[in-house]
N, C-alpha and C. Protein backbone atom coordinates (compact mmCIF):
# COMPACT_ATOMS: atom_id res chain seq x y z
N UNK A 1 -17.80 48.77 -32.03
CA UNK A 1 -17.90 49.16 -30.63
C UNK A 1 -17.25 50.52 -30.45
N UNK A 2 -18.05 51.33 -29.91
CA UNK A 2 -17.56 52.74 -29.65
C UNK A 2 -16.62 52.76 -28.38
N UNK A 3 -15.89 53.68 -28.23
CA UNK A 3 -15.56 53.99 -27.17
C UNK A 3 -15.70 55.12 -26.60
N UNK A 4 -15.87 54.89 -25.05
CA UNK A 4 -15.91 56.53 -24.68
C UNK A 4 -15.42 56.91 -23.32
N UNK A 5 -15.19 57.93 -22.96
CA UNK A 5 -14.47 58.43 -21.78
C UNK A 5 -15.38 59.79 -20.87
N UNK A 6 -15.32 59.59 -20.24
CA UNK A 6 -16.61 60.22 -19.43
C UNK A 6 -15.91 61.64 -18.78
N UNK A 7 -14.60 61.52 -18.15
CA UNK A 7 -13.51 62.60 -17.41
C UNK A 7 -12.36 62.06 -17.71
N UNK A 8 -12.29 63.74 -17.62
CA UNK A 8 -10.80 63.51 -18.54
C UNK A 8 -10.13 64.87 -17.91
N UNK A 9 -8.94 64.93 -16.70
CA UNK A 9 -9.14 65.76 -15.56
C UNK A 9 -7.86 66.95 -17.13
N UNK A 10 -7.94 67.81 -16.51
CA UNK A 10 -7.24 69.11 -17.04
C UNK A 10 -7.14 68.98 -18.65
N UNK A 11 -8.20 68.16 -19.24
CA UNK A 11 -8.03 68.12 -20.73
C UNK A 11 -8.97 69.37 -21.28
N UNK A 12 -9.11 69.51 -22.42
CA UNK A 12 -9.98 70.74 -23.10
C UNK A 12 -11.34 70.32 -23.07
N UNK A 13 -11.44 68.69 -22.90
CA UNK A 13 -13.24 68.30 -22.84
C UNK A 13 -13.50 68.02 -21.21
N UNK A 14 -12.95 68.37 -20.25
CA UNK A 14 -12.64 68.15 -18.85
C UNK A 14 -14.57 68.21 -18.32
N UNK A 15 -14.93 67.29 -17.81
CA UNK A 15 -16.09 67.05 -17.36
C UNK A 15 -17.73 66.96 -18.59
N UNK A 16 -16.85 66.75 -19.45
CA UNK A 16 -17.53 66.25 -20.93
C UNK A 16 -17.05 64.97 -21.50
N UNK A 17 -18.56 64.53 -21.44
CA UNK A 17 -18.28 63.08 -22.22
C UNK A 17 -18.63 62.96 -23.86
N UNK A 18 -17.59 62.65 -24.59
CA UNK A 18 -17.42 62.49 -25.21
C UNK A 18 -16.50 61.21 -26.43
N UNK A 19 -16.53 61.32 -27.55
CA UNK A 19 -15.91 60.03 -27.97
C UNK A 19 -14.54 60.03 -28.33
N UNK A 20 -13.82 58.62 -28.02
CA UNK A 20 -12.07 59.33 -27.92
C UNK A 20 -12.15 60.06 -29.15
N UNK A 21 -13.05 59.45 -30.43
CA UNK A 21 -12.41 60.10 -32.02
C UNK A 21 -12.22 61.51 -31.82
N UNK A 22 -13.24 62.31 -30.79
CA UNK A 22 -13.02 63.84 -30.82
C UNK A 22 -11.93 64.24 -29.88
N UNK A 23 -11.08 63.51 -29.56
CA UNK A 23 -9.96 64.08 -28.32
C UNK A 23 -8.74 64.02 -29.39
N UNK A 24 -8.22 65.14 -28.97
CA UNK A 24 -6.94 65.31 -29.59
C UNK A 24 -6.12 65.54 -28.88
N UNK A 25 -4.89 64.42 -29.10
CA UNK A 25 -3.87 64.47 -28.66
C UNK A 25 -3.11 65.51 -28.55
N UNK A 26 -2.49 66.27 -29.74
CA UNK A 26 -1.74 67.62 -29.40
C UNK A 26 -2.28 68.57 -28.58
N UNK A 27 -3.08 68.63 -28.15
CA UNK A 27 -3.62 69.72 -27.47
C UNK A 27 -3.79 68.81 -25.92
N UNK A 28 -3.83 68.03 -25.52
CA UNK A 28 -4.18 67.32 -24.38
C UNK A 28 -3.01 67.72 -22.92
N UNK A 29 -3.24 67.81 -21.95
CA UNK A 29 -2.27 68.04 -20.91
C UNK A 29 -1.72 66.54 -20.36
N UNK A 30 -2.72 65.51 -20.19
CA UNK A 30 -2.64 64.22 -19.91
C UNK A 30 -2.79 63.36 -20.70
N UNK A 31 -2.58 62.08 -20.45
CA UNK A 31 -2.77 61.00 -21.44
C UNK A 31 -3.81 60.26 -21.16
N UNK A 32 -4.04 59.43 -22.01
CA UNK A 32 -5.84 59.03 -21.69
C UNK A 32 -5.29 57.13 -21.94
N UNK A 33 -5.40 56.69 -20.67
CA UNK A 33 -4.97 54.82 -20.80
C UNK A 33 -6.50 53.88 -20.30
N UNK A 34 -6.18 53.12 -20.63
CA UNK A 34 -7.47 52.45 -20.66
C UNK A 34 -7.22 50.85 -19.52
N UNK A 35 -7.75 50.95 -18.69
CA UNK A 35 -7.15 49.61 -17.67
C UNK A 35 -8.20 48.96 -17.32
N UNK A 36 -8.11 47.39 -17.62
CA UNK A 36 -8.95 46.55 -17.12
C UNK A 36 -9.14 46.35 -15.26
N UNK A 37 -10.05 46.33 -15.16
CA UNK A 37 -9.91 45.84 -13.37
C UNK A 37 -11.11 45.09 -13.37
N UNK A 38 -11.01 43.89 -12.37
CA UNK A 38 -11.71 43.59 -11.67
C UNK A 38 -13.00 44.29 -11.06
N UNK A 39 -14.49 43.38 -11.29
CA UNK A 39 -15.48 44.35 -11.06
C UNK A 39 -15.24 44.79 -9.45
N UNK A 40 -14.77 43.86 -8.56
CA UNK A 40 -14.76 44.87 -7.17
C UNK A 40 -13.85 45.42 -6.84
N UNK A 41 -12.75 45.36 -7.50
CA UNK A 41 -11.72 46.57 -7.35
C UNK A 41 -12.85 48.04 -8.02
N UNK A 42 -12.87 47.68 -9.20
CA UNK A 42 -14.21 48.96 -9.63
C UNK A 42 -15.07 49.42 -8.88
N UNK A 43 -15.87 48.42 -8.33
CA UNK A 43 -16.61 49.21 -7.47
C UNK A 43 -16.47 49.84 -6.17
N UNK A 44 -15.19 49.01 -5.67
CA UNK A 44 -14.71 49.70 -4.25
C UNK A 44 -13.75 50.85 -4.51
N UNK A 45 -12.94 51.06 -5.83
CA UNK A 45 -12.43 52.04 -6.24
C UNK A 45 -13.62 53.47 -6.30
N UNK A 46 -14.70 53.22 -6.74
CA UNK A 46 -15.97 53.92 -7.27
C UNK A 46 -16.52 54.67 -5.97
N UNK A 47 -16.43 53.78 -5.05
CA UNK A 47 -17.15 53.91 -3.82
C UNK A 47 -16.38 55.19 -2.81
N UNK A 48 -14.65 54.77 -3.14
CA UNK A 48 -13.84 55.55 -2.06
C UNK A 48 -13.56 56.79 -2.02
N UNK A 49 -13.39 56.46 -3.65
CA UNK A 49 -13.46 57.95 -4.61
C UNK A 49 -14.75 59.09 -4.28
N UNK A 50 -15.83 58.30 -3.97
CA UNK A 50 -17.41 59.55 -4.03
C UNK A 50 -17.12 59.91 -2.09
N UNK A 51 -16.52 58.53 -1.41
CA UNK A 51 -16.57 58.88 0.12
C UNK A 51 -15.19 60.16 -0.06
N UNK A 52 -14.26 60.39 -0.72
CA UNK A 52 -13.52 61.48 -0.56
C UNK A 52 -13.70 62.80 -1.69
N UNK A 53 -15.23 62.50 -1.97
CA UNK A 53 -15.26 64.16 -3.04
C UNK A 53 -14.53 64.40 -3.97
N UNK A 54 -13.84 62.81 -4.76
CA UNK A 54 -13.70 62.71 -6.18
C UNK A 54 -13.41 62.11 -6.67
N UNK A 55 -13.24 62.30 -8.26
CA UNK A 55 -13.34 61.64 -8.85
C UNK A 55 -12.95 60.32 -9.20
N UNK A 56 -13.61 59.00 -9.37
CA UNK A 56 -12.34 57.71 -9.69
C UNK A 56 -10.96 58.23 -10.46
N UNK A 57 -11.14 59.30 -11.68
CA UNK A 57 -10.13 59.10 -12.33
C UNK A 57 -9.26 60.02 -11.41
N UNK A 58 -9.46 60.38 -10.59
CA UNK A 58 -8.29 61.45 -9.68
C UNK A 58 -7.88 61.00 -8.47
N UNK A 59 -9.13 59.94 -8.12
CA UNK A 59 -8.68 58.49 -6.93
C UNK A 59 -7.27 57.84 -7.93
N UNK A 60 -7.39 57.17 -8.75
CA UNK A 60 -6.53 56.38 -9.28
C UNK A 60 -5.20 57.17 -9.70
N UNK A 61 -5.07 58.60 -10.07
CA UNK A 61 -4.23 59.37 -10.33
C UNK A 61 -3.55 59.58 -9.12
N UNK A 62 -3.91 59.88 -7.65
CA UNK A 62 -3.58 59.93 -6.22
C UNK A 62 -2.87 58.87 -6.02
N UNK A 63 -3.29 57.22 -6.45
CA UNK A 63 -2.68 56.48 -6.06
C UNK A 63 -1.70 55.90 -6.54
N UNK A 64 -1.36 56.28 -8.05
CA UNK A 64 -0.30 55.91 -8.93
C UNK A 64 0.48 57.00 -8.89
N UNK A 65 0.45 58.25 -8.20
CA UNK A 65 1.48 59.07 -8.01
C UNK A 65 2.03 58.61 -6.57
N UNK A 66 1.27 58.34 -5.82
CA UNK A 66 1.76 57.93 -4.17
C UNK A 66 2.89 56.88 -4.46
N UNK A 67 2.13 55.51 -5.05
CA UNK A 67 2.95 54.54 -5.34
C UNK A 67 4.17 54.74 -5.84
N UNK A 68 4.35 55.77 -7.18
CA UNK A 68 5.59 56.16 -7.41
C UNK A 68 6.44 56.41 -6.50
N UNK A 69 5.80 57.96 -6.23
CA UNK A 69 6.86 58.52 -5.08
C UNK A 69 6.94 58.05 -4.30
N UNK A 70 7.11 56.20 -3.43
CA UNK A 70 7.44 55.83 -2.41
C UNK A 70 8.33 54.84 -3.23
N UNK A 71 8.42 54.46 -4.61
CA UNK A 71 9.48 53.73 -5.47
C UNK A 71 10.74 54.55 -5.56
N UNK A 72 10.55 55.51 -6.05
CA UNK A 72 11.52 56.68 -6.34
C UNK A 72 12.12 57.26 -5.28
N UNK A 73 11.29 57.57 -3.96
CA UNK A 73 12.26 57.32 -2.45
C UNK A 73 12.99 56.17 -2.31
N UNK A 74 12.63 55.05 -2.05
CA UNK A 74 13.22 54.28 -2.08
C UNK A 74 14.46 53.99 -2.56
N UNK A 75 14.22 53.97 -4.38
CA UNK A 75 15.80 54.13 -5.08
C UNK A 75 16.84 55.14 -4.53
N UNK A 76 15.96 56.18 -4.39
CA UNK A 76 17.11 57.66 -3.78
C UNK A 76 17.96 57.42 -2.47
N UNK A 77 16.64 56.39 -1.45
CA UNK A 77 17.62 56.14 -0.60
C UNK A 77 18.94 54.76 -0.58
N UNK A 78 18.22 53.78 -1.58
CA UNK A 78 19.03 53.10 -1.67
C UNK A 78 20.41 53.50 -2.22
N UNK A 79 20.28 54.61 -3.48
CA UNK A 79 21.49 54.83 -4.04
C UNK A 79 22.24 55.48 -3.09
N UNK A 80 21.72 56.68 -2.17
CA UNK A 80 22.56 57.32 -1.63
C UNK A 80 23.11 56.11 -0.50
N UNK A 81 22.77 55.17 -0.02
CA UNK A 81 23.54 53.90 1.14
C UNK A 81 24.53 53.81 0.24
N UNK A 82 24.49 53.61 -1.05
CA UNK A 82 25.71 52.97 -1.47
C UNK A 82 26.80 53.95 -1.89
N UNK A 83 26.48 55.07 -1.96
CA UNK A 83 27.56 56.46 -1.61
C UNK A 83 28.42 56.12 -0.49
N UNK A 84 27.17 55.82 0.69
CA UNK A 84 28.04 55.74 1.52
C UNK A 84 29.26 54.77 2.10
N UNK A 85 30.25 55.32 3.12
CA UNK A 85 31.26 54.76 3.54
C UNK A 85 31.21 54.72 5.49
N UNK A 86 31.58 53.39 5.42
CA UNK A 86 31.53 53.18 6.93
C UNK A 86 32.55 53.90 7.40
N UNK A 87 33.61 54.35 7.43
CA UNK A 87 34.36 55.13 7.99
C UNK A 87 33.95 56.75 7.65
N UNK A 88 33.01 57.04 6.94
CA UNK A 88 32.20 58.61 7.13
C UNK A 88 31.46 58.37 8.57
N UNK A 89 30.33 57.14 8.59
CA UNK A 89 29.30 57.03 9.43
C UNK A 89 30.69 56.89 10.63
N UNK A 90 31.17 56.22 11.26
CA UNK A 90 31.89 56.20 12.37
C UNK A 90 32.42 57.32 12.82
N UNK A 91 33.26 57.92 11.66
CA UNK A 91 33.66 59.40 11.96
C UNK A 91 32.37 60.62 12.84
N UNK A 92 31.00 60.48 12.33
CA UNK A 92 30.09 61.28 12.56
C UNK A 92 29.69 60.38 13.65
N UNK A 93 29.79 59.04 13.79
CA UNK A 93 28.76 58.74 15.52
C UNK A 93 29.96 59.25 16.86
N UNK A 94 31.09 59.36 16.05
CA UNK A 94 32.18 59.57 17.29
C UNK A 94 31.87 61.05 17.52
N UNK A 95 31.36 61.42 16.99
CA UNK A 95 31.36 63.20 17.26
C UNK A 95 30.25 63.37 18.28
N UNK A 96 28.93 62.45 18.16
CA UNK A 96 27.66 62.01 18.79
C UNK A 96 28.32 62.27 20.29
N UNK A 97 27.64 62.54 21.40
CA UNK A 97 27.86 62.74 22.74
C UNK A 97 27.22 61.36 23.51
N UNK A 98 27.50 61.22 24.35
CA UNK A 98 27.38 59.60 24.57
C UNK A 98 26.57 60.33 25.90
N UNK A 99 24.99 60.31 25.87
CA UNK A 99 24.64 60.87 27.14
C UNK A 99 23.67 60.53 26.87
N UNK A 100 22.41 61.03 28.14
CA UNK A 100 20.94 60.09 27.69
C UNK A 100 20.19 60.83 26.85
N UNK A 101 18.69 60.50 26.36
CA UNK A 101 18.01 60.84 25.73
C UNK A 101 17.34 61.99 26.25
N UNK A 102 17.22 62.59 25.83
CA UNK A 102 16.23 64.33 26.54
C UNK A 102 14.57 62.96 26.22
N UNK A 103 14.13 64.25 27.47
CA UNK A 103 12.58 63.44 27.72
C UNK A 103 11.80 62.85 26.43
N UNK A 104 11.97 64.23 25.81
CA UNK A 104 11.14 63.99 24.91
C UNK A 104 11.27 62.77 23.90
N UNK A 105 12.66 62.40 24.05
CA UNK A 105 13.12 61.25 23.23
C UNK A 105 13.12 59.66 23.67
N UNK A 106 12.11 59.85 24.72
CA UNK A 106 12.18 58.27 25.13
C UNK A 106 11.39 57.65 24.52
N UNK A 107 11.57 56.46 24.21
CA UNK A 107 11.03 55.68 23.25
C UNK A 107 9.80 55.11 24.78
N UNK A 108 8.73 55.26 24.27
CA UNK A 108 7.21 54.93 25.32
C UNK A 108 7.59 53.33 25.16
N UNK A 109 7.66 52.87 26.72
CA UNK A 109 6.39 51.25 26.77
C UNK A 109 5.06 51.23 26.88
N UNK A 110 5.00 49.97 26.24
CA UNK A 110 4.00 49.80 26.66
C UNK A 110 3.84 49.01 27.68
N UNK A 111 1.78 49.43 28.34
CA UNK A 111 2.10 49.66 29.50
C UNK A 111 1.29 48.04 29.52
N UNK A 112 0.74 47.41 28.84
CA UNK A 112 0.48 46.04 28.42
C UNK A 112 1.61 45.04 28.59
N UNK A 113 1.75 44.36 28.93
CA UNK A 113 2.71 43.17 28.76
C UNK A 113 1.93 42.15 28.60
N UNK A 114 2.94 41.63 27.62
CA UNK A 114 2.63 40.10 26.70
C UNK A 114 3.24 39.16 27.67
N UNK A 115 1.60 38.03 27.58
CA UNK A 115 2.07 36.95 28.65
C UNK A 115 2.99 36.12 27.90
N UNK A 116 3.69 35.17 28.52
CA UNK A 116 4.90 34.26 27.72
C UNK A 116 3.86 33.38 28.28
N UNK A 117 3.43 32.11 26.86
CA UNK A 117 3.07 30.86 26.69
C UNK A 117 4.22 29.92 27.33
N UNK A 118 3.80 29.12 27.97
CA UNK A 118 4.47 27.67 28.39
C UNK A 118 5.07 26.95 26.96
């Protein structure tokens, strides 16, 4: 069974299909992984990718960098909470001016209200 790879984004065969045997690693900018999915993850992956003008393999690259960088926020913010000290934060809300919100800062109602069930 052959294998083959169709795009292959910033590589030297970049919009040439070809067989992995001819891809060479030392020379490559990216790495080339191979992932099983589900046929309708595939095809709705296939689909979202052509509705935004590209490619699956640069859909899936978009979304495994997003996913990161909202892991890696995360840790950053978690580590920096644990820097912190409640007597920093108190020190800095006491400095805070105890007055109302400028307009622009009011938090909107809504203008809907939820009936209360019996």
């Amino acid at each position: 069974m052959e294998l083959w790879y169709i795009h292959f984004c910033n590589s030297p065969y970049a919009g040439n299909s070809r067989k992995i045997s001819e891809y060479n690693k030392e020379s490559a900018i990216m790495s080339l992984i191979t992932v099983e999915l589900p046929k309708s993850l595939y095809m709705k992956i296939n689909e979202l990718s052509a509705s935004e003008g590209i490619s699956a393999d640069q859909f899936l690259v978009l979304a495994a960098a997003k996913k990161m960088s909202t892991i890696l926020t995360e840790n950053y913010l978690e580590e920096e909470a644990r820097k912190g000290r409640r007597e920093d934060f108190e020190k800095v809300m006491k400095a805070v001016p105890c007055a109302e919100p400028d307009v622009h800062d009011h938090i909107r109602r809504s203008k809907r209200r939820v009936k209360k069930t019996a």
